[in-house]
N, C-alpha and C. Protein backbone atom coordinates (compact mmCIF):
# COMPACT_ATOMS: atom_id res chain seq x y z
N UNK A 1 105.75 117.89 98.36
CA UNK A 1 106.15 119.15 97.78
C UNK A 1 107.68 119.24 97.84
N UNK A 2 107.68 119.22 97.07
CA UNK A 2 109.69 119.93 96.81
C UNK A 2 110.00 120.67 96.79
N UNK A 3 111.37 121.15 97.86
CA UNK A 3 111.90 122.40 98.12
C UNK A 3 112.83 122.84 97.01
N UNK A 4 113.12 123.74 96.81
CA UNK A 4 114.32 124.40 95.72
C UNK A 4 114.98 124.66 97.12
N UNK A 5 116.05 124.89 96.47
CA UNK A 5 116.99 126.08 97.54
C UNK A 5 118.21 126.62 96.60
N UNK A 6 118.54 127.73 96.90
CA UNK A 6 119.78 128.24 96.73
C UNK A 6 121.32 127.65 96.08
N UNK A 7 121.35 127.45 95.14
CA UNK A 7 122.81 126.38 94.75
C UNK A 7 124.02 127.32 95.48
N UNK A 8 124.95 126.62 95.74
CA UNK A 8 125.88 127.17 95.91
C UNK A 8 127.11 127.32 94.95
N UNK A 9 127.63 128.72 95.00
CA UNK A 9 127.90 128.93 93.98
C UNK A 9 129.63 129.14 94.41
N UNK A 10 130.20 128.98 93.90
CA UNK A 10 132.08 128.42 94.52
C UNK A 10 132.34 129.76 94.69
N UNK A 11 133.24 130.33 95.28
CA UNK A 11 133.95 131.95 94.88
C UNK A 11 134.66 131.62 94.09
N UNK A 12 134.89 132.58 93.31
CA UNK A 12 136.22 132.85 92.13
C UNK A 12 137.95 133.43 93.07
N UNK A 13 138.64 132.38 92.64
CA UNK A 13 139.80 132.89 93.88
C UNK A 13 141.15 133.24 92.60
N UNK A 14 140.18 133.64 91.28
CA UNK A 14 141.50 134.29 90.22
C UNK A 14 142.28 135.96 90.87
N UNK A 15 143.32 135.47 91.20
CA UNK A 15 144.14 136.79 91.22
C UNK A 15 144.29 137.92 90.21
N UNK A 16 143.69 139.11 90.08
CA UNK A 16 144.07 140.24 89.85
C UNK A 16 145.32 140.56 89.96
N UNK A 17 145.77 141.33 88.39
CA UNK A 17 146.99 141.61 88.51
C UNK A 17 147.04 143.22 89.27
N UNK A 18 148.30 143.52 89.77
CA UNK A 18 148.51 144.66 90.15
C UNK A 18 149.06 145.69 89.17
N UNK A 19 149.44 145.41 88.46
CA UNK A 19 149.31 146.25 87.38
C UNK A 19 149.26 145.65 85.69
N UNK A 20 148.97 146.47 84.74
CA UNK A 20 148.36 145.92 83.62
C UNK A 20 149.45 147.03 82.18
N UNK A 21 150.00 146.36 81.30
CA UNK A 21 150.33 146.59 80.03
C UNK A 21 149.04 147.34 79.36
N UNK A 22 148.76 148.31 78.98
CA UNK A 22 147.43 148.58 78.56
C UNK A 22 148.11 148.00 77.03
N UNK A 23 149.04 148.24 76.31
CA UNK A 23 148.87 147.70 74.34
C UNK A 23 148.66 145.97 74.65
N UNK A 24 148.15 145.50 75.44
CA UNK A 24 148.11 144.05 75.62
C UNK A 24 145.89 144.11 75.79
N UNK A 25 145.36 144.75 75.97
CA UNK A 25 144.19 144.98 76.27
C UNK A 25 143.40 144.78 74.70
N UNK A 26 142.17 144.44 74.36
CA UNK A 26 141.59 144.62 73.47
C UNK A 26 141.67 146.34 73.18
N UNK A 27 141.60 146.68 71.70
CA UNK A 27 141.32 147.88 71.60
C UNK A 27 140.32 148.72 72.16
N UNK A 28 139.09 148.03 72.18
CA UNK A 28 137.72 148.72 72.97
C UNK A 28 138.17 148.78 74.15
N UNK A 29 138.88 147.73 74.68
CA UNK A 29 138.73 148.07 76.67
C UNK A 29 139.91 149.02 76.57
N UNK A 30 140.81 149.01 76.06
CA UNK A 30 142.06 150.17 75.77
C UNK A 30 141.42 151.74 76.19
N UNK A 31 140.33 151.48 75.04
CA UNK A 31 140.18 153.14 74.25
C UNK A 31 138.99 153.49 75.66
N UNK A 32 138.36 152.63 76.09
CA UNK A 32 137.79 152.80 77.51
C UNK A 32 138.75 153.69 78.42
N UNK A 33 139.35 152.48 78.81
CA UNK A 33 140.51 152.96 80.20
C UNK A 33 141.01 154.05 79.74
N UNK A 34 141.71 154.66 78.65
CA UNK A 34 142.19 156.18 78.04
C UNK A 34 140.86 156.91 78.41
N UNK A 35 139.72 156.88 77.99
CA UNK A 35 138.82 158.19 78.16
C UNK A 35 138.63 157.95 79.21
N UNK A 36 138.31 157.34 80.27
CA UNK A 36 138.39 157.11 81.67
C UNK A 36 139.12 157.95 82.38
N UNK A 37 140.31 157.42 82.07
CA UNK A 37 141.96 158.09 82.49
C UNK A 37 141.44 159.42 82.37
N UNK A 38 141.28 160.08 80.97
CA UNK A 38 141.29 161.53 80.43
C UNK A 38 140.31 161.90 81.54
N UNK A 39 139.30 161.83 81.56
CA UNK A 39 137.92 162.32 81.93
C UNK A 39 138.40 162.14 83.41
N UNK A 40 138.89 161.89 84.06
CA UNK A 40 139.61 161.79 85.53
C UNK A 40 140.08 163.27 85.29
N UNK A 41 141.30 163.32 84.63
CA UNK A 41 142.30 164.78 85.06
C UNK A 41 141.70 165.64 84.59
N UNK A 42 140.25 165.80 84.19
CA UNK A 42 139.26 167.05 83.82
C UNK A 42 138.04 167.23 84.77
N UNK A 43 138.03 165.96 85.77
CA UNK A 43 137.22 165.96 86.56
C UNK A 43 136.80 167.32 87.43
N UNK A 44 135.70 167.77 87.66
CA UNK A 44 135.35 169.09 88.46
C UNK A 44 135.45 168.75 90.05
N UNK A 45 135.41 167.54 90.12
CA UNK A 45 135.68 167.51 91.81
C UNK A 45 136.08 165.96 91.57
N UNK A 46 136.29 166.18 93.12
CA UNK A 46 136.46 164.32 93.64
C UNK A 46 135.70 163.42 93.43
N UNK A 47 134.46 163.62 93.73
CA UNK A 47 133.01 162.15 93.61
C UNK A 47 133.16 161.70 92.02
N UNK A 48 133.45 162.84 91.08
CA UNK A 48 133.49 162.53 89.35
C UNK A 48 134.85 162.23 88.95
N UNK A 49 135.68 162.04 89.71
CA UNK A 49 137.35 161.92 89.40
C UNK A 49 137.09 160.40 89.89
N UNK A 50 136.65 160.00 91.42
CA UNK A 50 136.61 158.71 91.32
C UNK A 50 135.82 158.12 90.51
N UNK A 51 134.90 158.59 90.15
CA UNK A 51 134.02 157.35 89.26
C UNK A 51 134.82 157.34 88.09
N UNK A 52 135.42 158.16 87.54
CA UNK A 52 135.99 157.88 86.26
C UNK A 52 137.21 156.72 86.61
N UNK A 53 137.80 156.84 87.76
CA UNK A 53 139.18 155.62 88.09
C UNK A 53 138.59 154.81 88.05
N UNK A 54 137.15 154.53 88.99
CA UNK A 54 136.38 153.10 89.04
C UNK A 54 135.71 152.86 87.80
N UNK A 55 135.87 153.50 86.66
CA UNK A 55 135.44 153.51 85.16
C UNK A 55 137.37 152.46 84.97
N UNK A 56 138.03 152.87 84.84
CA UNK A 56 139.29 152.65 84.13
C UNK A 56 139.70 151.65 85.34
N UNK A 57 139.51 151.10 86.70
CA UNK A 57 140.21 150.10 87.26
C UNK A 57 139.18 148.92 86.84
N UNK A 58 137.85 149.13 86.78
CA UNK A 58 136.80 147.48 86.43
C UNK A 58 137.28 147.31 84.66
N UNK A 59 137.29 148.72 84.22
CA UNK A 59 137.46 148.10 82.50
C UNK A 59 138.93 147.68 82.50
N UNK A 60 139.88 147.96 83.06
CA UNK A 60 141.46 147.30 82.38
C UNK A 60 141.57 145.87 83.55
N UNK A 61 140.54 145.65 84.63
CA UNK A 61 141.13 144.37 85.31
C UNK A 61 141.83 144.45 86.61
N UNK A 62 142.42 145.40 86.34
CA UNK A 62 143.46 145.36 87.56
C UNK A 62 142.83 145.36 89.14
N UNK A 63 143.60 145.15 89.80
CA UNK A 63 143.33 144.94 91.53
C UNK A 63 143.13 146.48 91.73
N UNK A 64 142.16 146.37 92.43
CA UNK A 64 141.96 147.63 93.22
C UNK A 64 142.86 148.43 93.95
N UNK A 65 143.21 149.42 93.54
CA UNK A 65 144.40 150.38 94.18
C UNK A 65 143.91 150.63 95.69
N UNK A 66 144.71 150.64 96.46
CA UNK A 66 144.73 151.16 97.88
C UNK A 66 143.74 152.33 98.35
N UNK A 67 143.99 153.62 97.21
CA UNK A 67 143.43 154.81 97.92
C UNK A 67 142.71 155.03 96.11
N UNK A 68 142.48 153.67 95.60
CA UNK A 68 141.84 154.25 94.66
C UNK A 68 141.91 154.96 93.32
N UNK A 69 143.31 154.51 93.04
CA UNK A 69 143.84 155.99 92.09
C UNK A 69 145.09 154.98 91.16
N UNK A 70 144.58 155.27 89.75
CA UNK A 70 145.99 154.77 89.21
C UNK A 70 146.66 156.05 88.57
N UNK A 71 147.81 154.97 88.01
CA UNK A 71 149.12 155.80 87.68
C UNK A 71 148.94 155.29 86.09
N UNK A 72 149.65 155.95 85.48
CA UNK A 72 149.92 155.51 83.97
C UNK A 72 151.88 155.81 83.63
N UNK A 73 152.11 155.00 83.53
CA UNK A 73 154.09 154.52 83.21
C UNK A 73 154.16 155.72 82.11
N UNK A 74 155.07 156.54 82.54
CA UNK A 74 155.57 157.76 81.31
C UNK A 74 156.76 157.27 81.26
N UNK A 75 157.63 156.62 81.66
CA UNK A 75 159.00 156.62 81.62
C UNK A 75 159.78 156.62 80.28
N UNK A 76 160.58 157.70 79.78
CA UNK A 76 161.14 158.05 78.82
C UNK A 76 162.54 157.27 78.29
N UNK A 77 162.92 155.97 79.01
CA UNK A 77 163.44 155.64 78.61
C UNK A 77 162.97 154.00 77.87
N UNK A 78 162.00 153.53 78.19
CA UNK A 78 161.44 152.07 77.54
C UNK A 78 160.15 152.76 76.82
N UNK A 79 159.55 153.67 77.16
CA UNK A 79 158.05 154.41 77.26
C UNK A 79 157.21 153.39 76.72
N UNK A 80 157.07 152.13 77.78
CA UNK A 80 156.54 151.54 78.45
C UNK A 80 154.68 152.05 78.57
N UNK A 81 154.14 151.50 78.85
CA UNK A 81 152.63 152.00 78.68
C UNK A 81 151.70 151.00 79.65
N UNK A 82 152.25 150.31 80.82
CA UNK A 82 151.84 150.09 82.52
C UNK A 82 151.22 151.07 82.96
N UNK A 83 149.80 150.83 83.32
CA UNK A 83 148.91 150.88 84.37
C UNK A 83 148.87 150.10 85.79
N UNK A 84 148.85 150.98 86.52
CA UNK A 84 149.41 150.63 88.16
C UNK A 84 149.26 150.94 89.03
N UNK A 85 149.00 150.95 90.37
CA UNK A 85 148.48 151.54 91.56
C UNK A 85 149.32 152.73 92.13
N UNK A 86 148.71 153.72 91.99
CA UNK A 86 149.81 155.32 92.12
C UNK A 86 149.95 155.30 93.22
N UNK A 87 149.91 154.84 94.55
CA UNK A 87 150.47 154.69 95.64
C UNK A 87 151.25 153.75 95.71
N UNK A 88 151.17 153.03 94.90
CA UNK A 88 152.47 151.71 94.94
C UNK A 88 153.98 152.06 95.45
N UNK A 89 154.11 151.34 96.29
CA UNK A 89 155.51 152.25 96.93
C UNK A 89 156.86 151.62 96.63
N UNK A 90 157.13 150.71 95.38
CA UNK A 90 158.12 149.97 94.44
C UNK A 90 157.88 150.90 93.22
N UNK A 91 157.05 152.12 92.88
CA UNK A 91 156.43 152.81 91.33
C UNK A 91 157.74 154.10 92.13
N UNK A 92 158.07 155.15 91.16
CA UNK A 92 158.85 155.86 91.35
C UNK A 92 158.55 157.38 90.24
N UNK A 93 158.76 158.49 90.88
CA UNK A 93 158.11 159.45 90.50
C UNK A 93 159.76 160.63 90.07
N UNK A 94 160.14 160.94 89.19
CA UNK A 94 161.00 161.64 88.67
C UNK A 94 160.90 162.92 88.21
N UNK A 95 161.73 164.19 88.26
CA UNK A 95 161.35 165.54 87.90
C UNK A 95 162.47 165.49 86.13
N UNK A 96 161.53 165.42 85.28
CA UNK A 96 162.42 165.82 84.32
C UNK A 96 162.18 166.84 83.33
N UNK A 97 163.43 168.14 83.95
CA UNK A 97 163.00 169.29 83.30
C UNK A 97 161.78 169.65 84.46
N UNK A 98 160.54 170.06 83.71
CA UNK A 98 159.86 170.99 84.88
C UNK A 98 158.84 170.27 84.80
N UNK A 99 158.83 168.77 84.20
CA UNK A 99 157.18 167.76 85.09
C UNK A 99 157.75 166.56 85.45
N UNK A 100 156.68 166.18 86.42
CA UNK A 100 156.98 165.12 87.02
C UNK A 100 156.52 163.77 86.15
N UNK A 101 157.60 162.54 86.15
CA UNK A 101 157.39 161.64 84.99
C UNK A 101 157.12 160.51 86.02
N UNK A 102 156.29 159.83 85.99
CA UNK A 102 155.54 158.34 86.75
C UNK A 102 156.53 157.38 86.17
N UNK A 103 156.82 156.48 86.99
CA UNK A 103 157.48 154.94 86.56
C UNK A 103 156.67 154.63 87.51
N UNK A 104 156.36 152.75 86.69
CA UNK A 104 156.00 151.56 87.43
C UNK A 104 156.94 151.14 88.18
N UNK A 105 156.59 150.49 89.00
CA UNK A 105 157.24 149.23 89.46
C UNK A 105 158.91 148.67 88.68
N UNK A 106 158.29 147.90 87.46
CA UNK A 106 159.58 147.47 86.84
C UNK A 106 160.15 148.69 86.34
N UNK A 107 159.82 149.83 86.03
CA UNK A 107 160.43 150.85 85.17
C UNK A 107 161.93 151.46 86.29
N UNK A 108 160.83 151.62 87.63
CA UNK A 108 161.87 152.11 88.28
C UNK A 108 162.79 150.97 89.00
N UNK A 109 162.71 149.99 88.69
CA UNK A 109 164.07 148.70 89.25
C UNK A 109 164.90 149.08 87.83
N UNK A 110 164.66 148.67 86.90
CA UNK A 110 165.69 148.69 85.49
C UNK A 110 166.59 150.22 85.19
N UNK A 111 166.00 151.13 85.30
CA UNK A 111 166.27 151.73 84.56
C UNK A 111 165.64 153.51 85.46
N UNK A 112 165.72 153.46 86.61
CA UNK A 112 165.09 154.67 87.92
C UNK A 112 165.53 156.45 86.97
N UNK A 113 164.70 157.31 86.97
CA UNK A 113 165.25 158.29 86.49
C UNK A 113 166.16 158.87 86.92
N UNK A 114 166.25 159.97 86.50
CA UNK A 114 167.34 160.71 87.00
C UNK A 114 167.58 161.10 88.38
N UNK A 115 166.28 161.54 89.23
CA UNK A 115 166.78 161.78 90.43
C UNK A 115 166.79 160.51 91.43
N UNK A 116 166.62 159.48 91.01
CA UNK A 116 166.87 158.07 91.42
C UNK A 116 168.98 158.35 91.79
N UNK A 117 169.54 158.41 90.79
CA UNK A 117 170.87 158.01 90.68
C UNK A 117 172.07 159.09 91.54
């Protein structure tokens, strides 16, 4: 009688990026991660705010944020369109006028807003 057993199956050791260009995405996974995104900042509580991030971090790819939560790049001077880990502590957060404007990572090395300078 012959045994089967279990194949072994390799791990996948592809790196996740830490943050993601969303106009580089297929349109469908795009228009995903946007209603994702949206359906987050309308969320009625927390348990439905995260599932919508864990909706928009498995569909755009990216590495799993720290506490769970992305950011989306507003920066008004490249307006840039980076998805990124909103605790990222290289991302940089600016008051311009009376809201607060998100930079990535690269947004705020090049080019930091105003209350950067």
């Amino acid at each position: 009688m012959s045994v089967i057993s279990a194949a072994r199956i390799p791990s996948q050791t592809t790196k996740q990026p830490a943050e993601i260009d969303l106009t580089t995405l297929p349109e469908h996974i795009r228009q995903t991660v946007e209603n994702a995104l949206e359906a987050a900042l309308r969320a009625p509580d927390n348990d439905v705010y995260f599932d919508h991030m864990t909706t928009a971090i498995t569909a755009s790819g990216i590495r799993e944020p720290r506490n769970h939560e992305l950011a989306r790049c507003a920066c008004t001077s490249c307006y840039c369109d980076v998805l990124y880990d909103a605790d990222d502590p290289d991302a940089w957060t600016y008051t311009d006028g009376v809201r607060e404007v998100p930079q990535c990572p690269g947004c705020a090395d090049r080019h930091p807003g105003r209350d950067a300078e």
